[in-house]
Protein backbone atom coordinates (compact mmCIF):
# COMPACT_ATOMS: atom_id res chain seq x y z
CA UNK A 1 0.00 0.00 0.00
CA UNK A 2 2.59 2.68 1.03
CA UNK A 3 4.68 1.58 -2.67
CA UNK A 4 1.31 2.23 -4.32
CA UNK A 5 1.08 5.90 -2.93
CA UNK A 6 4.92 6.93 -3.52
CA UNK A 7 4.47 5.51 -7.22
CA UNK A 8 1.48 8.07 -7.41
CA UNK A 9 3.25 10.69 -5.60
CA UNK A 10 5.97 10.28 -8.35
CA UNK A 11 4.02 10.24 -10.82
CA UNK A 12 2.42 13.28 -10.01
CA UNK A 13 4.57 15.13 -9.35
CA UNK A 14 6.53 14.48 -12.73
CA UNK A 15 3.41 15.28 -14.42
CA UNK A 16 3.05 19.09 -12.55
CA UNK A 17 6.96 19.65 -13.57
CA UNK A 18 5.65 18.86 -16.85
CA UNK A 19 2.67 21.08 -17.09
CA UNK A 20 4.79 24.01 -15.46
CA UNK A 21 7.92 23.96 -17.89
CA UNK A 22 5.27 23.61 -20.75
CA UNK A 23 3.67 26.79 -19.18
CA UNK A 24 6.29 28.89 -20.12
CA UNK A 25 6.05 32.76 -22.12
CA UNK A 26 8.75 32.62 -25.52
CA UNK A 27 8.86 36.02 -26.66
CA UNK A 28 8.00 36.41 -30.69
CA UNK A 29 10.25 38.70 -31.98
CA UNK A 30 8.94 41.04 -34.82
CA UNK A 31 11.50 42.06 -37.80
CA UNK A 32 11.98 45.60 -37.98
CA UNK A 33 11.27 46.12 -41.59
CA UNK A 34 7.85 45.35 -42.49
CA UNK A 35 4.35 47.14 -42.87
CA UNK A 36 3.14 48.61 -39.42
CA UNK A 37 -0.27 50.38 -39.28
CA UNK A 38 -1.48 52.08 -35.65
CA UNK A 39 1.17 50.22 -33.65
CA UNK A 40 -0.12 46.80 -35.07
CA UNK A 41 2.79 44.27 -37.23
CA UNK A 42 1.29 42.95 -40.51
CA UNK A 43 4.08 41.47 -42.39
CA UNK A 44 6.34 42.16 -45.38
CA UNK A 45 6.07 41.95 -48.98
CA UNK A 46 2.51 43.54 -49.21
CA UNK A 47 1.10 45.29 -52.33
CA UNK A 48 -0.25 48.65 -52.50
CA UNK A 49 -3.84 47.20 -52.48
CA UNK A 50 -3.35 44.77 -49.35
CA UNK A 51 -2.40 48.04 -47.38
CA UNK A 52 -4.68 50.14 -48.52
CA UNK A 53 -7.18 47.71 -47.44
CA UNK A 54 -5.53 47.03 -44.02
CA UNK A 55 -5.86 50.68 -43.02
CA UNK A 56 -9.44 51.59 -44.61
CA UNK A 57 -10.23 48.02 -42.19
CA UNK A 58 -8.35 49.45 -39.28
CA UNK A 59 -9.95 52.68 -39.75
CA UNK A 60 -13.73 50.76 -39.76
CA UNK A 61 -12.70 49.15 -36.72
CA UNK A 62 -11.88 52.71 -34.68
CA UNK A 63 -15.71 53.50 -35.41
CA UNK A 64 -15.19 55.73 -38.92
CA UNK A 65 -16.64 53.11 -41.41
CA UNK A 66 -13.97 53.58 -44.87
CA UNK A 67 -14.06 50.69 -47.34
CA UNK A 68 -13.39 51.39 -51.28
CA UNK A 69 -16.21 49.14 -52.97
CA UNK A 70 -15.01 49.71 -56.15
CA UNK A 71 -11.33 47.78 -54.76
CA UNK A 72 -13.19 45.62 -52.31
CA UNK A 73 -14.93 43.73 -55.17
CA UNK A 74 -12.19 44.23 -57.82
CA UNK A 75 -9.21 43.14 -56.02
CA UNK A 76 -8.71 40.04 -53.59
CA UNK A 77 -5.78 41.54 -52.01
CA UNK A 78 -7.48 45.05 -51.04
CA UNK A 79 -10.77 42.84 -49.76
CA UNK A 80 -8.41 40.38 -47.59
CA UNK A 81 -6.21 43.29 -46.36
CA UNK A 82 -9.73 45.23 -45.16
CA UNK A 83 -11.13 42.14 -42.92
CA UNK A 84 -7.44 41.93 -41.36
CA UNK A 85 -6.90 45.50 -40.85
CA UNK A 86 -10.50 45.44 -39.40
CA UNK A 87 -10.00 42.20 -37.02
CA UNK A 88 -6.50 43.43 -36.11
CA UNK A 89 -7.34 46.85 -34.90
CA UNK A 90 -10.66 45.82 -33.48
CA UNK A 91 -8.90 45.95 -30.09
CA UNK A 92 -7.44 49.82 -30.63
CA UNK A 93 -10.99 50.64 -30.24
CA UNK A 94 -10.99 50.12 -26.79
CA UNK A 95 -7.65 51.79 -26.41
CA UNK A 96 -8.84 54.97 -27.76
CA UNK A 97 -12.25 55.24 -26.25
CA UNK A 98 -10.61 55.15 -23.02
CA UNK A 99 -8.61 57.54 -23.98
CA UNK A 100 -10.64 59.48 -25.31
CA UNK A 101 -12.91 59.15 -21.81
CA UNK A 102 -10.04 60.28 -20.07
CA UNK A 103 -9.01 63.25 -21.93
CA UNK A 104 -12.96 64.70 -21.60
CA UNK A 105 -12.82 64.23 -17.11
């Protein structure tokens, strides 16, 4: 009985060591070169249309709705750069209302 409960013992405890190293924060390094838009990383290598379309998103996300229809239906790029500009800078929103809150005390 007493081997029984230090082969659990063990084997607990190996498994928390486990869990903890696994629980560990790697830092992501960001190159420096590369498109940047309000703070937020994007990537390199974009065309003209896939930023365009990242800041008229990021801009819809603040609360000022900008989208070029004309692009958004004519060109994949500007249409997939405008949902990730949008879903990427959805959180800036918060930022700047608070701000913006702040500022009026």
């Amino acid at each position: 009985m007493l081997q029984k409960k230090n082969i659990l013992l063990w084997i607990t405890g190996c498994t928390t060591v486990f869990y903890l190293t696994a629980c560990g924060t790697a830092k992501v390094t960001e190159p420096k070169s590369g498109y940047r838009y309000s703070g937020v990383y994007f990537g390199t290598k974009l065309s003209y249309n896939f930023k365009k379309g990242i800041r008229d998103g990021c801009t819809t996300s603040k609360g000022n709705y900008k989208k070029s229809h004309t692009r958004f239906n004519d060109y994949k790029d500007y249409k997939d750069g405008w949902f990730l500009g949008r879903n990427r800078c959805k959180h800036l929103l918060v930022i700047d209302t608070e701000i913006e809150k702040n500022s009026s005390e």
